[in-house]
PDB file of N, CA and C in Angstrom:
ATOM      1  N   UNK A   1       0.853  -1.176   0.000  1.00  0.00           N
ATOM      2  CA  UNK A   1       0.000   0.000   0.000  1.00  0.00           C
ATOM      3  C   UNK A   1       0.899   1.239   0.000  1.00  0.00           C
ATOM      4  N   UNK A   2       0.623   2.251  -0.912  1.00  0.00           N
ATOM      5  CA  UNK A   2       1.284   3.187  -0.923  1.00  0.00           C
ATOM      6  C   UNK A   2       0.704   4.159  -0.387  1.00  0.00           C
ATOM      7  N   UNK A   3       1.609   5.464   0.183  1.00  0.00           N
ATOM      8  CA  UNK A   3       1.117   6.447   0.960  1.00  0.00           C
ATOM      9  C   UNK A   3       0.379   7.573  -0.044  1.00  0.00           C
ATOM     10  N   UNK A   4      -0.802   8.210   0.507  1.00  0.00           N
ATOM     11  CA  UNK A   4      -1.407   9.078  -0.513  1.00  0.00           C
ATOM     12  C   UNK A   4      -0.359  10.405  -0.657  1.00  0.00           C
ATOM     13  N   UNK A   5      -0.921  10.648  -1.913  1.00  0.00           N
ATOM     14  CA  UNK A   5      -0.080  11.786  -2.378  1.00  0.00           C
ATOM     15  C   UNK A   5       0.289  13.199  -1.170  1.00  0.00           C
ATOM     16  N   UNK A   6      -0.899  13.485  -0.550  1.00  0.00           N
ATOM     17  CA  UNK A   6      -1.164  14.681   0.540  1.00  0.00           C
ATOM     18  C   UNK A   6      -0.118  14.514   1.536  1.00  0.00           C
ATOM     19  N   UNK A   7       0.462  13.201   1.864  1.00  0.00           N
ATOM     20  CA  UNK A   7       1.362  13.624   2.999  1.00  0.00           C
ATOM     21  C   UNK A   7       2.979  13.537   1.954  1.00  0.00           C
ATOM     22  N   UNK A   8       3.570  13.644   1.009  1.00  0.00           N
ATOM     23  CA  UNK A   8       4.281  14.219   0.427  1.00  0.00           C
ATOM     24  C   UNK A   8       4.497  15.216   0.856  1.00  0.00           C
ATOM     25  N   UNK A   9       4.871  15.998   2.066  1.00  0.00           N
ATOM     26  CA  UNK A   9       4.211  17.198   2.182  1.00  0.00           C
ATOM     27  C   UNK A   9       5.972  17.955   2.803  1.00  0.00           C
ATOM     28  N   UNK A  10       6.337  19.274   2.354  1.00  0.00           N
ATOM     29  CA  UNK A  10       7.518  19.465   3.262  1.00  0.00           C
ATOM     30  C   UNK A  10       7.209  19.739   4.889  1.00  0.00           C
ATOM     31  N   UNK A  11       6.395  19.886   5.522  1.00  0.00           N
ATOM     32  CA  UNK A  11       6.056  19.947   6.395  1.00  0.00           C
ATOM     33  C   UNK A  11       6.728  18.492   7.422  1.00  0.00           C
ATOM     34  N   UNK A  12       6.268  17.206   6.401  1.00  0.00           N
ATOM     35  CA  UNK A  12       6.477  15.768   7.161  1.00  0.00           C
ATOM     36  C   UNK A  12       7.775  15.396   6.320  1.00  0.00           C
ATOM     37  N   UNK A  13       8.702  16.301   5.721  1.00  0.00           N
ATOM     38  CA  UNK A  13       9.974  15.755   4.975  1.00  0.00           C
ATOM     39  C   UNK A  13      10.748  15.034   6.066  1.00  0.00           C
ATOM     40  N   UNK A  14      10.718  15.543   7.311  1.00  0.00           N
ATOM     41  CA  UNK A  14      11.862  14.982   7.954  1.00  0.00           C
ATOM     42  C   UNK A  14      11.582  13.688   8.709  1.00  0.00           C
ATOM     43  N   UNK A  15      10.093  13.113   8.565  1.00  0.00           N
ATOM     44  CA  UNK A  15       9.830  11.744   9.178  1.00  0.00           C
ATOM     45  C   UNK A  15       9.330  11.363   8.397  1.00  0.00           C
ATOM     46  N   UNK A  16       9.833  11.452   7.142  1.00  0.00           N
ATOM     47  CA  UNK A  16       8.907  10.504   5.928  1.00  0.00           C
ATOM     48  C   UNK A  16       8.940   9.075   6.098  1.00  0.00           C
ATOM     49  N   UNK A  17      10.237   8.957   6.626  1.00  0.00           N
ATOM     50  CA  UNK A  17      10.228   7.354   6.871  1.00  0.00           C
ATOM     51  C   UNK A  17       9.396   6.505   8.159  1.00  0.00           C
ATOM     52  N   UNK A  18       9.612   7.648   9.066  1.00  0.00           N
ATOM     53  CA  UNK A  18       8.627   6.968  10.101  1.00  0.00           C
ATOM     54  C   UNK A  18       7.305   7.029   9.337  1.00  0.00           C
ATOM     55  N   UNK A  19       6.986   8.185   9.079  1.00  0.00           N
ATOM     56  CA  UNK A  19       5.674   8.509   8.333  1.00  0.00           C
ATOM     57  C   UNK A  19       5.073   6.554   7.253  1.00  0.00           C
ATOM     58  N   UNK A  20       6.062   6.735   6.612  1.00  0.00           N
ATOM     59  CA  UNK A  20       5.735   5.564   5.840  1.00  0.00           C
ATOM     60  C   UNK A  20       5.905   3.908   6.649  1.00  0.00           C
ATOM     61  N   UNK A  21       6.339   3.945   7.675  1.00  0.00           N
ATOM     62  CA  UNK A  21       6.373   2.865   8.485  1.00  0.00           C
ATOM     63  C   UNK A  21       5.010   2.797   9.229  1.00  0.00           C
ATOM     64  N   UNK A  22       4.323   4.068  10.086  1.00  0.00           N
ATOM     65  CA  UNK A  22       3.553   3.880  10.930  1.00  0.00           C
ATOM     66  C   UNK A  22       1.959   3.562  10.082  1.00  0.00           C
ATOM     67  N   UNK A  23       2.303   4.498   8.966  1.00  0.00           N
ATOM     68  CA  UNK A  23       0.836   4.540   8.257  1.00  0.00           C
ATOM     69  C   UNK A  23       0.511   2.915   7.671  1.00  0.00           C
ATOM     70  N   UNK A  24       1.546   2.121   7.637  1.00  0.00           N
ATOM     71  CA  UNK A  24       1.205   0.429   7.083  1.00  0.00           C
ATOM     72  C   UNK A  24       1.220  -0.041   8.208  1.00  0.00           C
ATOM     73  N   UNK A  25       1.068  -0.012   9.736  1.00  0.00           N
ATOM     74  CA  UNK A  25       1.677  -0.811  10.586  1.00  0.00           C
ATOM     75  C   UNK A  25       0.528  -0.096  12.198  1.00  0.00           C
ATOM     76  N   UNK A  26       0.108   1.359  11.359  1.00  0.00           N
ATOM     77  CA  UNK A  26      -0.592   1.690  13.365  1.00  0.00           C
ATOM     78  C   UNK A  26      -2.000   2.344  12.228  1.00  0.00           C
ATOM     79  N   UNK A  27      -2.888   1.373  12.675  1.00  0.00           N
ATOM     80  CA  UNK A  27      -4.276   1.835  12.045  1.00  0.00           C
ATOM     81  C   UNK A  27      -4.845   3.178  12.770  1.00  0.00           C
ATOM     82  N   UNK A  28      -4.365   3.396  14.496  1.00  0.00           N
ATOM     83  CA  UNK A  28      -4.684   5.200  14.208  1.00  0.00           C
ATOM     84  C   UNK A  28      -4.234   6.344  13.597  1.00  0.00           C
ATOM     85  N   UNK A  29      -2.909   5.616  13.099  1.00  0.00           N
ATOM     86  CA  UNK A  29      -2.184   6.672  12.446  1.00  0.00           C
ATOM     87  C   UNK A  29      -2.371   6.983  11.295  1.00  0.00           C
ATOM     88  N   UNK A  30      -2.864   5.625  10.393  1.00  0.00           N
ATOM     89  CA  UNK A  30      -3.308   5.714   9.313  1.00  0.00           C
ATOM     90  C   UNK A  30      -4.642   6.235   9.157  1.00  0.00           C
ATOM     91  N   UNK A  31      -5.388   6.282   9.954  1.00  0.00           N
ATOM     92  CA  UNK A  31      -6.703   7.242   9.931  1.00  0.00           C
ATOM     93  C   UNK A  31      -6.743   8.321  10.076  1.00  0.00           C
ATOM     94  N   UNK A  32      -5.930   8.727  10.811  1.00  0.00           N
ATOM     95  CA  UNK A  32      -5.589   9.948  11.274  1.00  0.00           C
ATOM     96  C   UNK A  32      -4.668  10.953   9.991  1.00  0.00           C
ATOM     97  N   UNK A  33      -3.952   9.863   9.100  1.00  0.00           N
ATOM     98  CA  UNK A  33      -3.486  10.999   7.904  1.00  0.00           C
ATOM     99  C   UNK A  33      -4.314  10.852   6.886  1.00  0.00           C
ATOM    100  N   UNK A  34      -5.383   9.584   6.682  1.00  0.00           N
ATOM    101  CA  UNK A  34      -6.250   9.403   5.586  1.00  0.00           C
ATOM    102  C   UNK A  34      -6.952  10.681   5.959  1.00  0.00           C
ATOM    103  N   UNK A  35      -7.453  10.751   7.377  1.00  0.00           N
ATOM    104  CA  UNK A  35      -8.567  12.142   7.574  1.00  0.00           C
ATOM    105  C   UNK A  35      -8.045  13.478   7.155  1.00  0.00           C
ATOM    106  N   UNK A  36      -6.616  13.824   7.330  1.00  0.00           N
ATOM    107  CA  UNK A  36      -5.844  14.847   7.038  1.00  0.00           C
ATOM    108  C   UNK A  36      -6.047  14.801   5.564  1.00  0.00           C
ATOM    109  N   UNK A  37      -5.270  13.783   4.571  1.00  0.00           N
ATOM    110  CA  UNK A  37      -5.420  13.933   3.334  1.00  0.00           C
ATOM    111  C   UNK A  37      -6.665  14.143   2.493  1.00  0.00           C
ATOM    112  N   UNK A  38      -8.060  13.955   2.861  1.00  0.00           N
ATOM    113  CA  UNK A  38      -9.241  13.697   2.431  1.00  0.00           C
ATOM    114  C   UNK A  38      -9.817  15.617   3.405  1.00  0.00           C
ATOM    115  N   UNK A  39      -9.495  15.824   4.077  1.00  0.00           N
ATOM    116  CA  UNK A  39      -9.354  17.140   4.119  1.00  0.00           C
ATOM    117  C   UNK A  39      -8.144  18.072   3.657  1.00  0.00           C
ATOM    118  N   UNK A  40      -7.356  18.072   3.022  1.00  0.00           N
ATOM    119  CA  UNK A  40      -6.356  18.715   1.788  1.00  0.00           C
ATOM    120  C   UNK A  40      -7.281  18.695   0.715  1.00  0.00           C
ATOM    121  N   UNK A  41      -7.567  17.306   0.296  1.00  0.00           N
ATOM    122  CA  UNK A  41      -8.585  17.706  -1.127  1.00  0.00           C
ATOM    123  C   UNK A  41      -9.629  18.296  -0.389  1.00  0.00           C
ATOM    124  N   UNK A  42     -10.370  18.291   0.040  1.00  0.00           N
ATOM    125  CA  UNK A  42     -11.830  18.586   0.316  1.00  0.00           C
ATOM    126  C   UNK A  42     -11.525  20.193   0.321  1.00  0.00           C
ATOM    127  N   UNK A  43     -10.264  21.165   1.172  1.00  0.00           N
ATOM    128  CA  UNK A  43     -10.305  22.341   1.150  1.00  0.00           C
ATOM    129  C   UNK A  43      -9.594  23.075  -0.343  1.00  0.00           C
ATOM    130  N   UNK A  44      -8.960  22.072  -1.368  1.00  0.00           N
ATOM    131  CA  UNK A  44      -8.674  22.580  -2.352  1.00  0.00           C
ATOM    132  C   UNK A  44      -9.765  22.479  -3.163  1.00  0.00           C
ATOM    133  N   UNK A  45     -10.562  21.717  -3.837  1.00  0.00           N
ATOM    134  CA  UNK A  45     -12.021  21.511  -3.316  1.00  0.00           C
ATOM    135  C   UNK A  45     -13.041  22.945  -3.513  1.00  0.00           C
ATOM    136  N   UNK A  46     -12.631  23.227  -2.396  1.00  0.00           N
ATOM    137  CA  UNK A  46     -13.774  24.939  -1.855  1.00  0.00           C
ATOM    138  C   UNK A  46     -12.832  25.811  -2.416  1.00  0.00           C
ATOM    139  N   UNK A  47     -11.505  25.738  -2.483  1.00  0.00           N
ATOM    140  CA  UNK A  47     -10.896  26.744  -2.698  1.00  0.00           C
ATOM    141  C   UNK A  47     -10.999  27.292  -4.454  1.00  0.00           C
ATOM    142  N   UNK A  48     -11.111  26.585  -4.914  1.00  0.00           N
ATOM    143  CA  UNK A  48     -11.421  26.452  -6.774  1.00  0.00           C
ATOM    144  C   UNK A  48     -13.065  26.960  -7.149  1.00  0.00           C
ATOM    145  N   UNK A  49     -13.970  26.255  -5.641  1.00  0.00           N
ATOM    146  CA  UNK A  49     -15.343  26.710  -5.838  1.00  0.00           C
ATOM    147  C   UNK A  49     -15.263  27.842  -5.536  1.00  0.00           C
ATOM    148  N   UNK A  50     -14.657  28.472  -4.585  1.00  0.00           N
ATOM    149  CA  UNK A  50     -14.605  30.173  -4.207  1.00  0.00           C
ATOM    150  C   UNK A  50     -14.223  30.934  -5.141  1.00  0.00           C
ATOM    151  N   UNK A  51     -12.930  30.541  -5.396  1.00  0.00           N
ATOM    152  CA  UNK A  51     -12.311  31.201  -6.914  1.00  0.00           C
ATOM    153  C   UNK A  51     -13.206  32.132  -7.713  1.00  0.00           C
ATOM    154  N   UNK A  52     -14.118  30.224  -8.335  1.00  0.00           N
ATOM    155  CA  UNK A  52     -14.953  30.500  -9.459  1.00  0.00           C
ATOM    156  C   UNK A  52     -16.448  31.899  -9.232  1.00  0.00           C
ATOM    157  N   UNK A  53     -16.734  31.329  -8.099  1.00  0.00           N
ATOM    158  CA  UNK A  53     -17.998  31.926  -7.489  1.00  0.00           C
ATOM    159  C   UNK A  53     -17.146  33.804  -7.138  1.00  0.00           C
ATOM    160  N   UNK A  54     -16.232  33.759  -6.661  1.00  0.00           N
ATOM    161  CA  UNK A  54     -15.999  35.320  -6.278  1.00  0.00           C
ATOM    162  C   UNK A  54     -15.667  36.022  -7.860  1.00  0.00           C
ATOM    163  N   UNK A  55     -15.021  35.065  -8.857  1.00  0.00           N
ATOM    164  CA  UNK A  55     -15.400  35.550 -10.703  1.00  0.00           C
ATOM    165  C   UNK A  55     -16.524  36.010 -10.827  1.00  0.00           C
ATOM    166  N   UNK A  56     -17.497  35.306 -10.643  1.00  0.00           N
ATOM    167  CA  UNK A  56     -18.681  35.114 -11.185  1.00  0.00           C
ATOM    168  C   UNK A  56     -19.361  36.432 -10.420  1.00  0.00           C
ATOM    169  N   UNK A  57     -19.248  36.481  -9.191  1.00  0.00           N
ATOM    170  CA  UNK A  57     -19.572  37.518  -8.211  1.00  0.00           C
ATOM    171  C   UNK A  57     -19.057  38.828  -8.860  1.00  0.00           C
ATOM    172  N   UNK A  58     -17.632  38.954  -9.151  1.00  0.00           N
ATOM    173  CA  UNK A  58     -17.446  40.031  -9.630  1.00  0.00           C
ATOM    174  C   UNK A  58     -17.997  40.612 -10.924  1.00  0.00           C
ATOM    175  N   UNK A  59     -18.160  39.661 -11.865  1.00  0.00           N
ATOM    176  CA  UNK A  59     -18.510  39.637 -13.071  1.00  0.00           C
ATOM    177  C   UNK A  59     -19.910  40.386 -12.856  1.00  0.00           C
ATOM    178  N   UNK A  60     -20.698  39.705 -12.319  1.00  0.00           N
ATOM    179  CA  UNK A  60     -22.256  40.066 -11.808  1.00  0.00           C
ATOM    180  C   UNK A  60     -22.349  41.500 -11.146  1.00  0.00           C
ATOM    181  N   UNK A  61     -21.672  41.673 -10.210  1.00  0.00           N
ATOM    182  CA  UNK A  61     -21.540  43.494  -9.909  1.00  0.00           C
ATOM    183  C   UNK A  61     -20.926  44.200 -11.107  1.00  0.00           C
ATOM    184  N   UNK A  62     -19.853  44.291 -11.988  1.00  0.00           N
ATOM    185  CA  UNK A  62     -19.504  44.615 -12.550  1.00  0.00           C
ATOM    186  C   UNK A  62     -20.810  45.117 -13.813  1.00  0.00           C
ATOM    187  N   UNK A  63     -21.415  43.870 -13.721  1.00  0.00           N
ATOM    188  CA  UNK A  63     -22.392  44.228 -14.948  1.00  0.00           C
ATOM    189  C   UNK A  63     -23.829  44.993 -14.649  1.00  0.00           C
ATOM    190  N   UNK A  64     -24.060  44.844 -13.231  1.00  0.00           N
ATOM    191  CA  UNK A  64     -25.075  45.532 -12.597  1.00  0.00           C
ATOM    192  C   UNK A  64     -24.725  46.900 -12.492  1.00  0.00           C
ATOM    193  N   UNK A  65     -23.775  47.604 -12.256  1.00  0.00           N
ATOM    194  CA  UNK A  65     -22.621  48.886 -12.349  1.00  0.00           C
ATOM    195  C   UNK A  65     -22.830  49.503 -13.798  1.00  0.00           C
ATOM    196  N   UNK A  66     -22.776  48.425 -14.687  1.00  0.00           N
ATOM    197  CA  UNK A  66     -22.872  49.192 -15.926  1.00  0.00           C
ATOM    198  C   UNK A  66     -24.542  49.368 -16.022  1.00  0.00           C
ATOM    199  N   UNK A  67     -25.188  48.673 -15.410  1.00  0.00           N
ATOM    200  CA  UNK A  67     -26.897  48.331 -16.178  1.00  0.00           C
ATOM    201  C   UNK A  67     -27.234  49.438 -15.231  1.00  0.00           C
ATOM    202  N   UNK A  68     -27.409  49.867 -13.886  1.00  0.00           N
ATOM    203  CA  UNK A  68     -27.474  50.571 -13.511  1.00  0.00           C
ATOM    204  C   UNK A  68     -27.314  52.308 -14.109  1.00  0.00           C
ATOM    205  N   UNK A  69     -25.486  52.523 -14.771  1.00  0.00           N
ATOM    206  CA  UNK A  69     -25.303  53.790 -16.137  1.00  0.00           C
ATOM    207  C   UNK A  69     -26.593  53.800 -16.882  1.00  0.00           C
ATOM    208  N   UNK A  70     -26.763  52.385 -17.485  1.00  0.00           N
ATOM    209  CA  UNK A  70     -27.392  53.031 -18.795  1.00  0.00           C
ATOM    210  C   UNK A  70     -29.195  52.723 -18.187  1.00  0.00           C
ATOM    211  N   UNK A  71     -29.513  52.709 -17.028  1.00  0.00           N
ATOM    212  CA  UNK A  71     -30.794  52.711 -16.583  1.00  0.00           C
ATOM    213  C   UNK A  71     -30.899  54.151 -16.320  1.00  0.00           C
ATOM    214  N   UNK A  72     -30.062  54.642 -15.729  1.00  0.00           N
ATOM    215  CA  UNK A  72     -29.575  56.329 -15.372  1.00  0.00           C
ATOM    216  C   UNK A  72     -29.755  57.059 -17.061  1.00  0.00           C
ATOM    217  N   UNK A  73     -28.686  56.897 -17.419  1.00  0.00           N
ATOM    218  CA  UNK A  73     -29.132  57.489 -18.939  1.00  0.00           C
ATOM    219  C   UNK A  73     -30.053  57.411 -19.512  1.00  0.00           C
ATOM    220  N   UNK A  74     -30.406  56.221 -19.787  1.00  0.00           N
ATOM    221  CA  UNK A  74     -32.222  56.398 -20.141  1.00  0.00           C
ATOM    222  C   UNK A  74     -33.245  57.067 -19.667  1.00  0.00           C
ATOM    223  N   UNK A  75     -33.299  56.919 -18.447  1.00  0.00           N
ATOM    224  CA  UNK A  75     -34.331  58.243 -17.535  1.00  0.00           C
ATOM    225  C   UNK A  75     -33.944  59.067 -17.927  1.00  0.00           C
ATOM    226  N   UNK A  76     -32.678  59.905 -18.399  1.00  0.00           N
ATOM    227  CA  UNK A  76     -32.655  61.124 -17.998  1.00  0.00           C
ATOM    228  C   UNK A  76     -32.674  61.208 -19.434  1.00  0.00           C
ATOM    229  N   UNK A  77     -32.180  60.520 -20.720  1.00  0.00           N
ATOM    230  CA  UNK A  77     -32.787  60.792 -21.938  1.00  0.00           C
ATOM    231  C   UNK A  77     -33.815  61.036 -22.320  1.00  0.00           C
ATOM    232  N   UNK A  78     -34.835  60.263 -21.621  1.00  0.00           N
ATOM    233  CA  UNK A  78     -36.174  59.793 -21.936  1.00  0.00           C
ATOM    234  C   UNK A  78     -36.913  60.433 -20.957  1.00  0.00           C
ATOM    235  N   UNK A  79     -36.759  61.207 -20.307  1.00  0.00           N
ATOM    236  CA  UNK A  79     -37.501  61.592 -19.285  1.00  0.00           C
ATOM    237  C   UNK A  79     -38.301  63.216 -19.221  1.00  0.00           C
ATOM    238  N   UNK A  80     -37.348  63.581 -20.265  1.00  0.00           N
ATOM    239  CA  UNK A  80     -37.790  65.336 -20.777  1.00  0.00           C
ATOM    240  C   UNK A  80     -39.075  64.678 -22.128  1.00  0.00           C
ATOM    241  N   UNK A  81     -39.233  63.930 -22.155  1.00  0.00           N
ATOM    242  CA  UNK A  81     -40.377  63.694 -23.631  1.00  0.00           C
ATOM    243  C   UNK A  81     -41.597  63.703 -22.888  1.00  0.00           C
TER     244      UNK A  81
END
């Protein structure tokens, strides 16, 4: 069994080897970094959904900003007739 990609991590460079001994050999330990690694993806995950959504967010004010101008201009074009 190989170790998941997430604990590759420089953080655990300097006990990689214990790291890779305990995770085949102590089932809390191995739960305990499966839970860690499965929360790495899960927050990269949100972090790509935020990304997209604060785009999209901006995009959406951005265009309400302009619709707003030309709602303004129109009244005031259209508003002396």
């Amino acid at each position: 069994m190989s170790l998941p990609d997430e604990l590759y991590n420089v953080k655990f460079a300097e006990y990689f080897e214990s790291i890779k001994k305990m995770y085949l050999i102590d089932v809390r330990f191995k739960t305990m970094c499966d839970d860690y690694c499965e929360n790495i993806v899960n927050a990269e995950i949100y972090k790509k959904k935020f990304e997209k959504n604060f785009r999209q967010k901006l995009e959406c004010e951005n265009l309400a900003k302009e619709l707003e101008e030309e709602i303004l201009f129109y009244i005031v074009r259209n508003s002396s007739e």
